[in-house]
C-alpha atoms as a PDB file:
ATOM      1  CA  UNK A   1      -3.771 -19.538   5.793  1.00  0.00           C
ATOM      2  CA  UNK A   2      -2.968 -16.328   3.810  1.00  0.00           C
ATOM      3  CA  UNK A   3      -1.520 -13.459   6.211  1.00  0.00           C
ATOM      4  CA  UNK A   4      -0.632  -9.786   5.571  1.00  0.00           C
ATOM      5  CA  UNK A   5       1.460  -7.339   7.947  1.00  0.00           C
ATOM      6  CA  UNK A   6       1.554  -4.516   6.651  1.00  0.00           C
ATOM      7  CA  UNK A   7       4.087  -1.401   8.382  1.00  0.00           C
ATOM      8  CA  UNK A   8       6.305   1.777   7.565  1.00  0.00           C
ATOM      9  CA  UNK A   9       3.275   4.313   8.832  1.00  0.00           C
ATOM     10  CA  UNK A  10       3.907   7.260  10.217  1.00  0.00           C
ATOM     11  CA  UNK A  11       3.690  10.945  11.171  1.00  0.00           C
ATOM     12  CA  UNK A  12       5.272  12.833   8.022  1.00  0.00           C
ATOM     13  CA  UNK A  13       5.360  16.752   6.689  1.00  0.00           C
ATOM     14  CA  UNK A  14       3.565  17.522   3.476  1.00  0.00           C
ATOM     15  CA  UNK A  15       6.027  17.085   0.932  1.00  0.00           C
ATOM     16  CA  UNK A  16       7.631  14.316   2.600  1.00  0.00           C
ATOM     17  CA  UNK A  17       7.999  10.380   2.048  1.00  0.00           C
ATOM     18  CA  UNK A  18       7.622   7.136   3.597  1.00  0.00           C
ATOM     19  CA  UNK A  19       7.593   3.365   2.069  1.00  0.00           C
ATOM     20  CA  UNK A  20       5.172   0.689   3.394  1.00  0.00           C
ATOM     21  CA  UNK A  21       5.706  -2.889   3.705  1.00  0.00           C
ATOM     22  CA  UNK A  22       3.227  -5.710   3.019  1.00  0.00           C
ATOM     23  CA  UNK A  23       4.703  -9.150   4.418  1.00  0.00           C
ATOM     24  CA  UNK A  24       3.035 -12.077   3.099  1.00  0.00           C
ATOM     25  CA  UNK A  25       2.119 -15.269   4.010  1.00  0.00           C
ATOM     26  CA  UNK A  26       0.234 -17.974   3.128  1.00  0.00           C
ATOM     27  CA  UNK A  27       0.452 -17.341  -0.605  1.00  0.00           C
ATOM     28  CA  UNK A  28       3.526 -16.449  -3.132  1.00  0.00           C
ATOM     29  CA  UNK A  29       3.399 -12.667  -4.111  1.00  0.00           C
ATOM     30  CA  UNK A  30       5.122 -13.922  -6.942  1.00  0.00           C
ATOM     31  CA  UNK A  31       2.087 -15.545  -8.348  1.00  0.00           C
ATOM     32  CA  UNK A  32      -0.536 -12.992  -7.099  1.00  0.00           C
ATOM     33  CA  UNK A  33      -1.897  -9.924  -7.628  1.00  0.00           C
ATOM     34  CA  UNK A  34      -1.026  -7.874  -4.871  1.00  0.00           C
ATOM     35  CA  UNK A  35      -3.120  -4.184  -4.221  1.00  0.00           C
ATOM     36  CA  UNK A  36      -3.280  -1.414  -1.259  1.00  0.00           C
ATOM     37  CA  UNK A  37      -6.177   0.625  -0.308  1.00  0.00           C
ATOM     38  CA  UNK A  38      -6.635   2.804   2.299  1.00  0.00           C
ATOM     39  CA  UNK A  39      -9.492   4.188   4.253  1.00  0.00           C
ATOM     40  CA  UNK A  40      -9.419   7.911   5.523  1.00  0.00           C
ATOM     41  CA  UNK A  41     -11.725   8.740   8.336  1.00  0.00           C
ATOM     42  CA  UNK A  42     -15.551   9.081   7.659  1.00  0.00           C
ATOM     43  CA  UNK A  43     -15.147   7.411   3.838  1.00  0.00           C
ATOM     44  CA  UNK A  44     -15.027   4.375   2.613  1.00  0.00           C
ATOM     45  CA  UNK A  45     -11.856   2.434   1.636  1.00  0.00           C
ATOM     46  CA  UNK A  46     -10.649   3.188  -1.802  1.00  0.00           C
ATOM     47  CA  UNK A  47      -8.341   1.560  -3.719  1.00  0.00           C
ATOM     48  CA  UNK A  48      -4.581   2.971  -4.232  1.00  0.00           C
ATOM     49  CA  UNK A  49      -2.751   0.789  -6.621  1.00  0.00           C
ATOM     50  CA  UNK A  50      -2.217  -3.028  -7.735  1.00  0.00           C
ATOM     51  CA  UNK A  51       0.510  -4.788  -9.503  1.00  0.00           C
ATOM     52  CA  UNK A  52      -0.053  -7.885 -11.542  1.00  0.00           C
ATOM     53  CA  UNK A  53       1.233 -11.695 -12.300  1.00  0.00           C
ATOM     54  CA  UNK A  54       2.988  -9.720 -15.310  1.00  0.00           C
ATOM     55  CA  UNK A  55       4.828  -6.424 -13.266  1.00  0.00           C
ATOM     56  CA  UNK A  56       1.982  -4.610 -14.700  1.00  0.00           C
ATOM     57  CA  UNK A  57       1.355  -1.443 -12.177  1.00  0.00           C
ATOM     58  CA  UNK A  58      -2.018   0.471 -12.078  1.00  0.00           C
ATOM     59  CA  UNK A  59      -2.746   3.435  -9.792  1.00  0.00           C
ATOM     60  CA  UNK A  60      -5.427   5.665  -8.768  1.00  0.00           C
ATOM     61  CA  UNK A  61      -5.623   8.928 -10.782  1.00  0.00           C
ATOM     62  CA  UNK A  62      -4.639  10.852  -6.945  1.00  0.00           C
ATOM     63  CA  UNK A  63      -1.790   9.188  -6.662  1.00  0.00           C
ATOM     64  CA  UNK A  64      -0.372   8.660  -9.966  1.00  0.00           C
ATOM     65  CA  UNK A  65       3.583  10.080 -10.509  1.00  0.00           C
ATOM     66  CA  UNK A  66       3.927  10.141  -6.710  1.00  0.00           C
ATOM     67  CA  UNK A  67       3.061   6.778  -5.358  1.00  0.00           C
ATOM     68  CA  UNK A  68       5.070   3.504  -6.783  1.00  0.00           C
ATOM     69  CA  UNK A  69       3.647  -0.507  -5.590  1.00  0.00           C
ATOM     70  CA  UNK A  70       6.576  -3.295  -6.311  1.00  0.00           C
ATOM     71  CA  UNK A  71       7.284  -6.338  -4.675  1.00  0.00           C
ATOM     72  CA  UNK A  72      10.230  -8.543  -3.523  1.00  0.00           C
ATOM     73  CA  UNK A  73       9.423 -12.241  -5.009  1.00  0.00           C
ATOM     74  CA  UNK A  74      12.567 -13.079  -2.415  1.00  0.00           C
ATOM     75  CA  UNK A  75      11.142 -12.012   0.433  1.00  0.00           C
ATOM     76  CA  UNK A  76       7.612 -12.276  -0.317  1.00  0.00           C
ATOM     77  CA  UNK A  77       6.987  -8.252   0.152  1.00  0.00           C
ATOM     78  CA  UNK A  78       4.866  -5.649  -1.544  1.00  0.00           C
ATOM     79  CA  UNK A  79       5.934  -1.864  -1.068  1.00  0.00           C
ATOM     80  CA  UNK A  80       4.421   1.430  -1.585  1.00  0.00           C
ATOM     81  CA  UNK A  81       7.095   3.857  -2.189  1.00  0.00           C
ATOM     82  CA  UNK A  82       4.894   7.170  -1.439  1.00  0.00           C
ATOM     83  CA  UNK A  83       6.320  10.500  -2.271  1.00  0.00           C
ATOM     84  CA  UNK A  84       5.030  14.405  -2.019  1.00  0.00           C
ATOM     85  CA  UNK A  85       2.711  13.245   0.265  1.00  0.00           C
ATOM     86  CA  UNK A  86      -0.319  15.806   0.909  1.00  0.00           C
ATOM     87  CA  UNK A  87      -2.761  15.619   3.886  1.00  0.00           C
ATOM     88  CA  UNK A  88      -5.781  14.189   2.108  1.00  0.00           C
ATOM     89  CA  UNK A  89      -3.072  11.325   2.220  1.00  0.00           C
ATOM     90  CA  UNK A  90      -4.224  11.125   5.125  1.00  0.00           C
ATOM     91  CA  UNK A  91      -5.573   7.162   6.149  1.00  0.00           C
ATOM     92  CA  UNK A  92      -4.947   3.518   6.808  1.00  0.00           C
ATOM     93  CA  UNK A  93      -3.613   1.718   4.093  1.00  0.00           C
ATOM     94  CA  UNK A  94      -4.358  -1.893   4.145  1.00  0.00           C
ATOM     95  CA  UNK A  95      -2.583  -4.532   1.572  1.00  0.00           C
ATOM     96  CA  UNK A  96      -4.557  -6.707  -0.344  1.00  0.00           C
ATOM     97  CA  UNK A  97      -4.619 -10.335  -2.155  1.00  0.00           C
ATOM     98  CA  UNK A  98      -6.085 -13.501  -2.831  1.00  0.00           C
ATOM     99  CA  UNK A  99      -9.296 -11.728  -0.905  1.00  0.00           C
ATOM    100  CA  UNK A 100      -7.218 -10.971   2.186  1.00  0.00           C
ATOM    101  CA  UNK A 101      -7.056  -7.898   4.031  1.00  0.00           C
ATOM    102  CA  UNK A 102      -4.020  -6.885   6.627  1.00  0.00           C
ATOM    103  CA  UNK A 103      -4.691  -4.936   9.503  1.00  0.00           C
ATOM    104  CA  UNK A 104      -3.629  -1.725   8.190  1.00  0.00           C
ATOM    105  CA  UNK A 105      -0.815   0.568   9.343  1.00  0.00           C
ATOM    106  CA  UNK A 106      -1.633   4.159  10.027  1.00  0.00           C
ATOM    107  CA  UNK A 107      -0.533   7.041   7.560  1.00  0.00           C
ATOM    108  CA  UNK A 108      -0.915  11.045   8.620  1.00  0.00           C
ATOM    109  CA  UNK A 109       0.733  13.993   6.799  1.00  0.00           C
ATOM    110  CA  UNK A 110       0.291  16.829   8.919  1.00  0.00           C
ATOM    111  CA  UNK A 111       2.853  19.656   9.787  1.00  0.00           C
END
């Protein structure tokens, strides 16, 4: 059974950071391709950024040059570093692979 915890949300000032964690289970992130979405209230959920087999990063044209998704093959994590956050960062970002979803961990930028 393929499980994903995701965590790291938080209250945090424009400008600021925070780094999410994606703990997985179930399934090697090693030999996955591993993405996070997130869903802002009212809209649907949109997709953030994915990594593949190869290390091969993608990213959503909003968050490109501020957000960064790696992974820790040890300890079977995914990470989104997210920097000079803004309030339309605003949302629940949810980890995603092998057609799982976590639960989602809460992320507001507000001042």
């Amino acid at each position: 059974q393929v499980q994903l915890v995701e965590s790291g949300g938080g209250l945090v000032q424009p400008g600021g950071s925070l780094r999410l964690s994606c703990v997985v289970s179930g399934i090697s992130v090693r030999y996955n391709g591993m993405n996070w979405y997130r869903q802002a209230p009212g809209k649907q959920r949109e997709w953030v950024a994915s990594i593949t087999l190869g290390d091969t990063t993608d990213y959503a044209d909003f968050v490109k040059g501020r957000f960064t998704i790696s992974r820790d093959n040890a300890k079977n994590t995914v990470y989104l570093q997210m920097n000079s956050l803004k309030t339309e960062d605003t949302a629940v970002y949810y980890c995603n692979g092998r057609q799982t979803w976590g639960q989602g961990t809460q992320v507001t930028v507000s001042s």
